[in-house]
N, C-alpha and C. Protein backbone atom coordinates (compact mmCIF):
# COMPACT_ATOMS: atom_id res chain seq x y z
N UNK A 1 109.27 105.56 122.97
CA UNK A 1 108.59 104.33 123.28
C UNK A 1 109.37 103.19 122.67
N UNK A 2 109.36 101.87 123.59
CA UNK A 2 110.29 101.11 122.59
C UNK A 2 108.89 99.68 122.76
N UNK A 3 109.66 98.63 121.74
CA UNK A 3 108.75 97.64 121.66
C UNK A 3 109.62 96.30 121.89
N UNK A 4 109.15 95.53 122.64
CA UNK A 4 109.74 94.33 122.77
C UNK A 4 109.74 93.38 121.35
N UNK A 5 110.37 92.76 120.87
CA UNK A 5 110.58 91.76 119.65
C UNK A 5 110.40 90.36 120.19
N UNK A 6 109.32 89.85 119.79
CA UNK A 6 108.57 88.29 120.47
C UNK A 6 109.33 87.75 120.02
N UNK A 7 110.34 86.66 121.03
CA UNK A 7 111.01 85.52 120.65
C UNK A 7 112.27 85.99 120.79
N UNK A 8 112.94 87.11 121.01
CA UNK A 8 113.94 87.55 121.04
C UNK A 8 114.85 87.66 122.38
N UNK A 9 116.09 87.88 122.66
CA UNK A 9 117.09 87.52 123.85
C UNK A 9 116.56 88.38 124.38
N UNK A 10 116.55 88.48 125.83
CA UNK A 10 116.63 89.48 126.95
C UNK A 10 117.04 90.36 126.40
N UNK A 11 117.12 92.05 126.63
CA UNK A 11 117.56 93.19 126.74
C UNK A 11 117.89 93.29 125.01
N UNK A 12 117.48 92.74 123.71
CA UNK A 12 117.26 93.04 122.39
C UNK A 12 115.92 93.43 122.42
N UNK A 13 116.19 94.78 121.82
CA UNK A 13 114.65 95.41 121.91
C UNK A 13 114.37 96.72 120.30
N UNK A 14 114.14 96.82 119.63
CA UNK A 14 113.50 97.77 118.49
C UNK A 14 112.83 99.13 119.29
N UNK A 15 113.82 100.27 118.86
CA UNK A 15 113.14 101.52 119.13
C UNK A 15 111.57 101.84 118.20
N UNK A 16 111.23 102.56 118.40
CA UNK A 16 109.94 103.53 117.24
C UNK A 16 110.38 103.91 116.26
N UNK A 17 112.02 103.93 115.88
CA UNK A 17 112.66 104.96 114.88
C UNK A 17 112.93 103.65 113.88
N UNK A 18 112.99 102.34 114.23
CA UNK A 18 113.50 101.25 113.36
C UNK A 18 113.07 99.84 114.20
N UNK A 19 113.61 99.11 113.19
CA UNK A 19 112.88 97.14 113.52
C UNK A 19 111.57 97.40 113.43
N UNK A 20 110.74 96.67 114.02
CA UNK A 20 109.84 96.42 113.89
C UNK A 20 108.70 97.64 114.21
N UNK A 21 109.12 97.64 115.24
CA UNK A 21 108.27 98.80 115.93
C UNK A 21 108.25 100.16 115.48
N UNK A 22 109.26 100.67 114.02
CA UNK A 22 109.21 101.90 113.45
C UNK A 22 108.48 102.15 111.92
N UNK A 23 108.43 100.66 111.50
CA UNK A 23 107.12 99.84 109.79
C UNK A 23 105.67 100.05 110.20
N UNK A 24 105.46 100.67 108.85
CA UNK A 24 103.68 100.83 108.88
C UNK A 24 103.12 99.24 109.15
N UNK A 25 102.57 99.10 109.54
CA UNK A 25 101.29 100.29 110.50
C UNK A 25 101.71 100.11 112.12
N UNK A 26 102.72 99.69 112.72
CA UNK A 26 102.77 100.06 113.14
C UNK A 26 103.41 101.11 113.56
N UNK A 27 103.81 101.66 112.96
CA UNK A 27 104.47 103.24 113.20
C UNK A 27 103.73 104.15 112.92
N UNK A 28 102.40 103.37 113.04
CA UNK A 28 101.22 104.83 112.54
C UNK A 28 100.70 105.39 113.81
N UNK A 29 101.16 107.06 113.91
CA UNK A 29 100.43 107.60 115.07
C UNK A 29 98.89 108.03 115.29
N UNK A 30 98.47 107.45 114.29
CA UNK A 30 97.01 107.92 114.52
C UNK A 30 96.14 106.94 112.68
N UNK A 31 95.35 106.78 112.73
CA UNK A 31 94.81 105.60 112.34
C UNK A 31 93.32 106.48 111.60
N UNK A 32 92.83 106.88 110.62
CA UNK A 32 91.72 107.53 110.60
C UNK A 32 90.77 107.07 109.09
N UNK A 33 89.85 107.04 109.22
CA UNK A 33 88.88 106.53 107.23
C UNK A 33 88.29 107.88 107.44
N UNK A 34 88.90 108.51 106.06
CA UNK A 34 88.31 109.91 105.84
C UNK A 34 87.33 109.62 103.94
N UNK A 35 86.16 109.80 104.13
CA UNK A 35 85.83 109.70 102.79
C UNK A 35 86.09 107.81 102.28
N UNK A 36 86.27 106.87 102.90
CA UNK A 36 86.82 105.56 102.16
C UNK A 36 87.71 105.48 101.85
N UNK A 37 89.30 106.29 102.41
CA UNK A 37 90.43 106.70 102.47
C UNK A 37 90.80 106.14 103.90
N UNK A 38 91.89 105.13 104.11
CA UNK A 38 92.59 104.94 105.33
C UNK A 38 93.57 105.88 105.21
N UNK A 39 93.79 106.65 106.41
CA UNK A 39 94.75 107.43 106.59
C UNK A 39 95.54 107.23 107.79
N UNK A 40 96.93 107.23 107.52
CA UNK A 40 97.42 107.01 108.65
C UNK A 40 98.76 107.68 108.62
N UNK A 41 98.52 108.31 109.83
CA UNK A 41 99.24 109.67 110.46
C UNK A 41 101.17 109.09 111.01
N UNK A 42 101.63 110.19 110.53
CA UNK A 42 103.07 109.30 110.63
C UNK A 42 104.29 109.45 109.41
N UNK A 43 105.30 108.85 109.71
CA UNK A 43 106.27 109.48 108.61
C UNK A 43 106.80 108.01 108.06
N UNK A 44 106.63 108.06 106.56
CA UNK A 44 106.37 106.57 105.73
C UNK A 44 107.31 106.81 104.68
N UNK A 45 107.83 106.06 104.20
CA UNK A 45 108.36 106.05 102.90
C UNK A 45 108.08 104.97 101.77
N UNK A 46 109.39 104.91 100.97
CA UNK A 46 108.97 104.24 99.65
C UNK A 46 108.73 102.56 100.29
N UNK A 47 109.31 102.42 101.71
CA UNK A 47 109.35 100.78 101.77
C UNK A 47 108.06 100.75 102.15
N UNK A 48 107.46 101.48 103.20
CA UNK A 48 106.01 101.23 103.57
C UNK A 48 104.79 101.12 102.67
N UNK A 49 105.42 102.07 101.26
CA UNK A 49 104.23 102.26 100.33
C UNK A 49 104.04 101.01 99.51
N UNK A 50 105.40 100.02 99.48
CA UNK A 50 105.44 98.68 99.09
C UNK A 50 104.76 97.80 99.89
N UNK A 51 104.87 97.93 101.21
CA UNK A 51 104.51 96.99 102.28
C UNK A 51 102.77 97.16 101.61
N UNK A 52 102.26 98.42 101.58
CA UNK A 52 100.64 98.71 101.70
C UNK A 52 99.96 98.18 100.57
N UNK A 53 101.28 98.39 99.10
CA UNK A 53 100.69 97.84 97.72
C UNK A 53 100.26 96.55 98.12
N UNK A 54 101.11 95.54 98.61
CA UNK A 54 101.32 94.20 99.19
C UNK A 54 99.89 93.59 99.58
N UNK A 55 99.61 94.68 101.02
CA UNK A 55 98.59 94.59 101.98
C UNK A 55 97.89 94.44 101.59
N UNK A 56 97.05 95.52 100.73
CA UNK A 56 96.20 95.59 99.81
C UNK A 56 95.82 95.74 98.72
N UNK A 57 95.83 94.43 97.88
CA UNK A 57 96.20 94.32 96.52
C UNK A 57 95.35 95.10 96.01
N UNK A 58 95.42 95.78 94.93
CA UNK A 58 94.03 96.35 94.03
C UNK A 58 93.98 97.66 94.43
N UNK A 59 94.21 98.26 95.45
CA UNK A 59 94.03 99.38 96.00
C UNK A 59 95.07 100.49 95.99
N UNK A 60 94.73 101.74 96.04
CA UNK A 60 96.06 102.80 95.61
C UNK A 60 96.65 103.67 96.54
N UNK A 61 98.10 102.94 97.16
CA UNK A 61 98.34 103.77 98.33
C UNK A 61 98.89 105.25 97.84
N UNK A 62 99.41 105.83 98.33
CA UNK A 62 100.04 107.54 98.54
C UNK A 62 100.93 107.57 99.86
N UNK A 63 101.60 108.15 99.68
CA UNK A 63 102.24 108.94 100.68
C UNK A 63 101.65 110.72 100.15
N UNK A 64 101.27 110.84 101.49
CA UNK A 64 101.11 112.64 100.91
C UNK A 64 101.66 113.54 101.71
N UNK A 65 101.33 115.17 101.48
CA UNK A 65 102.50 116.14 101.78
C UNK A 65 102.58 116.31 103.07
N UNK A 66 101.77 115.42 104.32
CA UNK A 66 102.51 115.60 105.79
C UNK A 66 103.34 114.19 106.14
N UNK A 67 103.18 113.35 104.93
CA UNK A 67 104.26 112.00 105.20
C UNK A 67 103.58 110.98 105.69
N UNK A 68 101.85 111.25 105.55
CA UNK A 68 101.14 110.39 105.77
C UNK A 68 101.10 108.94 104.94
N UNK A 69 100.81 107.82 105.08
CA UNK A 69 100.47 107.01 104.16
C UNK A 69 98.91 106.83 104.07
N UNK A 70 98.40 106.85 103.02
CA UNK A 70 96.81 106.90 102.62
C UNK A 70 96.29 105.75 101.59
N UNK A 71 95.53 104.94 101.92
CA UNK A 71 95.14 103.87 101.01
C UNK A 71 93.51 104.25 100.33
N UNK A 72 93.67 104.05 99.45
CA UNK A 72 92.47 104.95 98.30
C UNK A 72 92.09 103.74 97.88
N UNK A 73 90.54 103.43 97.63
CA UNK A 73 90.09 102.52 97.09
C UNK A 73 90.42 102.24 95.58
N UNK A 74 90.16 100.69 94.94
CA UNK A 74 90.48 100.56 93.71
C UNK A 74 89.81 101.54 92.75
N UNK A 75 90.53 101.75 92.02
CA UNK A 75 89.98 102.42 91.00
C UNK A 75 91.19 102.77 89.44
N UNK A 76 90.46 103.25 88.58
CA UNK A 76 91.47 103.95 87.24
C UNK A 76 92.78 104.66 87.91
N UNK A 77 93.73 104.88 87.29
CA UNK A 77 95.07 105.82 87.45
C UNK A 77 95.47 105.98 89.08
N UNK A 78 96.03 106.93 88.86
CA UNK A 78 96.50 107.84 90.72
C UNK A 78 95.64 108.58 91.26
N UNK A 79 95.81 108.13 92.26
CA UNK A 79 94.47 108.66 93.11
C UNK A 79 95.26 109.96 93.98
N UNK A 80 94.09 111.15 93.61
CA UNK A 80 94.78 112.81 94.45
C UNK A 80 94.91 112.24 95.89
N UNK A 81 95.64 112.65 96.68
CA UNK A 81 95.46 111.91 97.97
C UNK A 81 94.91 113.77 98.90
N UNK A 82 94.32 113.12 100.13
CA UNK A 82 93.22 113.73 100.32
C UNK A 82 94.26 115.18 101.38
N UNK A 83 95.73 114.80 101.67
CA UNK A 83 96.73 115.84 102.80
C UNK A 83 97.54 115.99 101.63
N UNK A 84 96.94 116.75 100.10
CA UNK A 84 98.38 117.78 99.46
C UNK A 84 98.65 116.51 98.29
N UNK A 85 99.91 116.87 97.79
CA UNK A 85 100.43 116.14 96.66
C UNK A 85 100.99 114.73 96.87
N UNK A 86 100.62 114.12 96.22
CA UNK A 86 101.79 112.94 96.30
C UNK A 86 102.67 113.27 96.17
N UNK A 87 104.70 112.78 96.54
CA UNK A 87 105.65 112.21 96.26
C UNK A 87 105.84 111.22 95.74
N UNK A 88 104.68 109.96 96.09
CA UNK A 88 105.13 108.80 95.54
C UNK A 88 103.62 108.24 95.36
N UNK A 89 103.75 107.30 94.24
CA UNK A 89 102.70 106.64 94.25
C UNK A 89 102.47 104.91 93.32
């Protein structure tokens, strides 16, 4: 799937794999609140988990063990994330 880039020349366009169209959220394939947990389905890394700190201040994102990114309400320390271990947090 590719995505057009608003404002941009004719025939410049961002695949799903990078630009715009490959950054949480939108590169999230599936979108879900499990428990007061946003979960979102998809393969994220350390830049997205910055983008989410950003998003939502106060709140504790994860990446967990299917590469999901998961936003956990505020609270004390690291939050278990709800798909396996963190990598990052």
């Amino acid at each position: 799937m590719t995505y057009a880039r608003t404002g941009s020349a004719a025939g410049d366009r961002a695949d799903d794999r990078g630009g715009a169209g490959g950054r949480w959220p939108t590169g999230a394939e599936k979108v879900e609140l499990i428990h007061g947990v946003m979960v979102f389905a998809g393969h994220f890394d350390e830049r997205d988990l910055d983008t989410a700190r950003r998003t939502y201040p106060g709140r504790r994102p994860v990446i967990n063990a299917d590469g999901g990114l998961e936003i956990h309400p505020a609270g004390p320390g690291r939050p278990a994330p709800l798909l396996g271990d963190p990598h990052h947090c």
